[in-house]
Protein backbone atom coordinates (compact mmCIF):
# COMPACT_ATOMS: atom_id res chain seq x y z
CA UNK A 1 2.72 17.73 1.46
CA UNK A 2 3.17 18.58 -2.15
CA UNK A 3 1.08 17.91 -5.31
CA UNK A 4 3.20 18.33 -8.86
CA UNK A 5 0.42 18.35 -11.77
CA UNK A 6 2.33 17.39 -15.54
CA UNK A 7 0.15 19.28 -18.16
CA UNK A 8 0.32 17.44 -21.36
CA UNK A 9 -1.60 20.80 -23.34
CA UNK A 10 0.41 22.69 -26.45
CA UNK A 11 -2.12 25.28 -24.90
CA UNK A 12 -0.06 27.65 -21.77
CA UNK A 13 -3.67 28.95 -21.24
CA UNK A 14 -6.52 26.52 -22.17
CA UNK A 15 -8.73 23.95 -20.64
CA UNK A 16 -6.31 21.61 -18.99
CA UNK A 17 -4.44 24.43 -16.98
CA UNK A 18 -6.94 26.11 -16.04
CA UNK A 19 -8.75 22.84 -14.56
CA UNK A 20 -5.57 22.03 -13.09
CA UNK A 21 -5.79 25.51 -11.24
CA UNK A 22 -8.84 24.89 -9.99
CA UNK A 23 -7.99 21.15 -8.61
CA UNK A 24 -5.27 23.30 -6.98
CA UNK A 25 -7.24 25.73 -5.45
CA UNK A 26 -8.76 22.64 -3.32
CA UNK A 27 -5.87 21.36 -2.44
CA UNK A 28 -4.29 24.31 -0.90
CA UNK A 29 -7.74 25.01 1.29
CA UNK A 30 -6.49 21.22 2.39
CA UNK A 31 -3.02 22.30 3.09
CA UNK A 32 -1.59 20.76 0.10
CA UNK A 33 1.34 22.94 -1.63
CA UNK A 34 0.92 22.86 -5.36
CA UNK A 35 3.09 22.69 -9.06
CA UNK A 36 1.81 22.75 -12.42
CA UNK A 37 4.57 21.54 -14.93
CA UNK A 38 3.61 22.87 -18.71
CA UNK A 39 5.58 19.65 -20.80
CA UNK A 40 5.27 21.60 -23.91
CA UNK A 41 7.79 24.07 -22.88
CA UNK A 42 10.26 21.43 -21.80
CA UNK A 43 11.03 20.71 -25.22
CA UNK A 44 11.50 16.97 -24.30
CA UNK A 45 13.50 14.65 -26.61
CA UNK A 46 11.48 11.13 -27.56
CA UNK A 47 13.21 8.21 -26.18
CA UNK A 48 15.61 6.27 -28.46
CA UNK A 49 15.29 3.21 -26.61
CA UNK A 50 18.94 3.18 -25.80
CA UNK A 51 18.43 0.94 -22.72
CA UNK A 52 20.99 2.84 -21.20
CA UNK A 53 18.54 3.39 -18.22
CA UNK A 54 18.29 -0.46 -17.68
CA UNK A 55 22.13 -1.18 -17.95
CA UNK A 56 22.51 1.69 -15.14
CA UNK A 57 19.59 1.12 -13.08
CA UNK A 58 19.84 4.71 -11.17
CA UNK A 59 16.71 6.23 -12.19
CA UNK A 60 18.13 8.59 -14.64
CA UNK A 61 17.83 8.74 -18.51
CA UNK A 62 21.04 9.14 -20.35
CA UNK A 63 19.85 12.24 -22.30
CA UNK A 64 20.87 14.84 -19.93
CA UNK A 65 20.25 17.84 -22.36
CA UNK A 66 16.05 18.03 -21.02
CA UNK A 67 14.73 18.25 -18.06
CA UNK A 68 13.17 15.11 -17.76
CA UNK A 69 15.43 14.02 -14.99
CA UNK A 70 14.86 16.86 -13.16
CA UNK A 71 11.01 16.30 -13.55
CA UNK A 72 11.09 12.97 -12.37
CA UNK A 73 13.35 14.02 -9.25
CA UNK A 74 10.37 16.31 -8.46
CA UNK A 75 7.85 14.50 -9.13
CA UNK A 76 9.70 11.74 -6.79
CA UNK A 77 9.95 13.87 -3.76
CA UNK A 78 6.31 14.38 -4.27
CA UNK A 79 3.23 13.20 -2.63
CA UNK A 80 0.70 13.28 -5.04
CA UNK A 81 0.76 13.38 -9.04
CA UNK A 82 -1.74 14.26 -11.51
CA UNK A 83 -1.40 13.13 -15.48
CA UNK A 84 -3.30 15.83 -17.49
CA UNK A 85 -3.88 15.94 -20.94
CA UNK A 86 -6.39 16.90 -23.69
CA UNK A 87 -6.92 13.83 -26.23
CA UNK A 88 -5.70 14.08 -29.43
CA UNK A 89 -6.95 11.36 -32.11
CA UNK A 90 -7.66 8.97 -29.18
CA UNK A 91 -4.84 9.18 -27.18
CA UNK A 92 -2.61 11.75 -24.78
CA UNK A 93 -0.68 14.90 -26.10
CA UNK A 94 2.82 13.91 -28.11
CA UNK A 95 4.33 15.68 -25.03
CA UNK A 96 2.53 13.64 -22.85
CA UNK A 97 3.60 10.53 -24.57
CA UNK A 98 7.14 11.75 -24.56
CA UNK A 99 7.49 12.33 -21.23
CA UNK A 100 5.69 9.08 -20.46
CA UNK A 101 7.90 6.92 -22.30
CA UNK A 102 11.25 8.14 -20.94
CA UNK A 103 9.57 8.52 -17.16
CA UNK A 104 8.56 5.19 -17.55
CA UNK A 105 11.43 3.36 -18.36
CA UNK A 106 14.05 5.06 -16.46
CA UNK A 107 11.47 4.42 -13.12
CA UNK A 108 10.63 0.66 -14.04
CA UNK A 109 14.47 -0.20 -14.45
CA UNK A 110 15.43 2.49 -11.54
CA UNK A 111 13.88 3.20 -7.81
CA UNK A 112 10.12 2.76 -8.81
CA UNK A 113 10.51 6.49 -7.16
CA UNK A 114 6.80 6.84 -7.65
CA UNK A 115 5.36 3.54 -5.23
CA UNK A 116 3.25 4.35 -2.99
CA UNK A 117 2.37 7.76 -4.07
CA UNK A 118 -1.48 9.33 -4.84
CA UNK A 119 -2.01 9.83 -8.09
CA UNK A 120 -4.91 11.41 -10.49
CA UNK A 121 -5.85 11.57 -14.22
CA UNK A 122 -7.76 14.29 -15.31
CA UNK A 123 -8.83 14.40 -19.74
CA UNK A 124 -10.26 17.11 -21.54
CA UNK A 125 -11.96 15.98 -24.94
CA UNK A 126 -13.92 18.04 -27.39
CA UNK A 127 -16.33 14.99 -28.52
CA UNK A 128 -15.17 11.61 -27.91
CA UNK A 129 -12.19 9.59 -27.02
CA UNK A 130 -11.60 10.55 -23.48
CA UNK A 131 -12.26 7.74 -21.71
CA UNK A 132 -9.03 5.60 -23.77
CA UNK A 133 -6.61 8.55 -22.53
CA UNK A 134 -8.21 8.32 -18.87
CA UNK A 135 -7.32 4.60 -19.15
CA UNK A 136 -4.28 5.10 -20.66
CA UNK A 137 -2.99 7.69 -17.57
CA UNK A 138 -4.10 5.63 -14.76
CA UNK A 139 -2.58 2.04 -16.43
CA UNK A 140 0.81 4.05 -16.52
CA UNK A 141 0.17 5.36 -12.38
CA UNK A 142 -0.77 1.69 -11.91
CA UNK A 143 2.14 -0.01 -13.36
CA UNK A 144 4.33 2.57 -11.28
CA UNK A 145 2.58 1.04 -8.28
CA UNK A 146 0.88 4.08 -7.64
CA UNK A 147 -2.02 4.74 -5.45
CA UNK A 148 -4.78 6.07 -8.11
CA UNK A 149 -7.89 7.75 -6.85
CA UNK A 150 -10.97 7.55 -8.24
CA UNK A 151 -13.79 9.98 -8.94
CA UNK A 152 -17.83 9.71 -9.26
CA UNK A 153 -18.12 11.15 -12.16
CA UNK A 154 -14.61 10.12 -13.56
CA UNK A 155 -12.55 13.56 -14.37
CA UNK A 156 -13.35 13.64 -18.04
CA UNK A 157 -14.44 17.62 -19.33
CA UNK A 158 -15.86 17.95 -22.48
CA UNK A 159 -14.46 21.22 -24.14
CA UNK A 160 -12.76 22.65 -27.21
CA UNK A 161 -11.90 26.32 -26.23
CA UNK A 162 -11.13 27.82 -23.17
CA UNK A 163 -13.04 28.43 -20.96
CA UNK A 164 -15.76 25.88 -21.85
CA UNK A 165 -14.52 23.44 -19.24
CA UNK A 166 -17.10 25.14 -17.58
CA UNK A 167 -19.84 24.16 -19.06
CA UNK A 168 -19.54 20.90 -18.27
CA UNK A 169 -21.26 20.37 -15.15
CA UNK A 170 -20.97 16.86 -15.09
CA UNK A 171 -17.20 16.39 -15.62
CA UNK A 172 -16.23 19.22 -13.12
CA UNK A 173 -17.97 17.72 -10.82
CA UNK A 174 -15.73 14.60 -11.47
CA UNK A 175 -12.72 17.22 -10.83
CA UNK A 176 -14.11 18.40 -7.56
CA UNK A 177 -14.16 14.38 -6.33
CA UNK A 178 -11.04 14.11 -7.77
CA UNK A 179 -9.02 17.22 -6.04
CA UNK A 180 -10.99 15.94 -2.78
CA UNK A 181 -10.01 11.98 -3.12
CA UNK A 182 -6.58 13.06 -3.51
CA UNK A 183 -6.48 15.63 -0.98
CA UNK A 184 -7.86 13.01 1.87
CA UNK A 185 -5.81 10.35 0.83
CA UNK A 186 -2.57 12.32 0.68
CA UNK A 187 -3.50 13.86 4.23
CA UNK A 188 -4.69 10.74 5.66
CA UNK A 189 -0.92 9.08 4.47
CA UNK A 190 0.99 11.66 5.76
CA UNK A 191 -0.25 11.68 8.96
């Protein structure tokens, strides 16, 4: 059972990895083997809308100089995914978006490699705005016919600078039901 996490933070150390770490942390107690992909060292080229990916139809972008394919050929031998990302102006990272775009197309006109797999959104937000990139994440897990769980409270941190994730009681809390949704579900399917 494996869990890949795509970090949508310019940050290497900051808020969103080091919630992702602790989400991880859970799911290994559970069994649950673990990856953290940093998108903002992938250097990912935006898509061109080239179409090529349609006219194909194998899953696979046309730009080959990335590692987007490689990503999603991860991410497709996974069982779980997680979409994290801070929000900027009201929306996901530009790496986030990036990624999302070319992932999206290439799996809509490909395999749908992602059906039927758990998925998770987790936003950090200084002040406002996260709940639009929460919905954002989980629309693009639903329209890949993913499995999305759910958290009480929803995995939303308020923070600016690491480490004040944790002083947000409330919204790791939302993390802690989210790591253990995910982890039960992704047991409970594989079993």
């Amino acid at each position: 059972m494996k869990v890949i996490a795509l970090n949508g933070s310019p940050r290497l150390v900051g808020n969103t990895g080091n919630i992702l770490n602790g989400i991880f942390d859970e799911m290994e107690k559970e069994g649950i083997e673990t990856e953290q992909i940093q998108l903002y060292s992938e250097n990912l080229t935006p898509c061109n809308d080239c179409r090529s990916c349609e006219i194909r139809g194998d899953g696979r972008c046309i730009l080959e100089d990335d590692s987007l394919n490689d990503i999603v050929d991860r991410m497709r031998e996974a069982d779980g995914l997680i979409l994290a990302s801070p929000c900027y102006y009201g929306t996901y990272s530009s790496q986030m978006k990036i990624f999302l775009e070319r992932a999206g197309m290439i799996l809509e006109t490909g395999d749908m490699g992602l059906r039927r797999k758990v998925g998770g959104a987790v936003v950090v937000n200084a002040h406002e705005g996260g709940s639009m990139v929460y919905s954002q994440l989980v629309y693009w897990m639903l329209r890949n016919k993913m499995i999305v769980c759910g958290s009480t409270p929803a995995p939303i941190v308020a923070a600016r600078n690491s480490p004040q994730y944790l002083n947000d009681r409330e919204g790791m809390k939302g993390i802690l039901s989210l790591a253990e949704e995910m982890a039960w579900a992704i047991t409970d399917m594989n079993r």
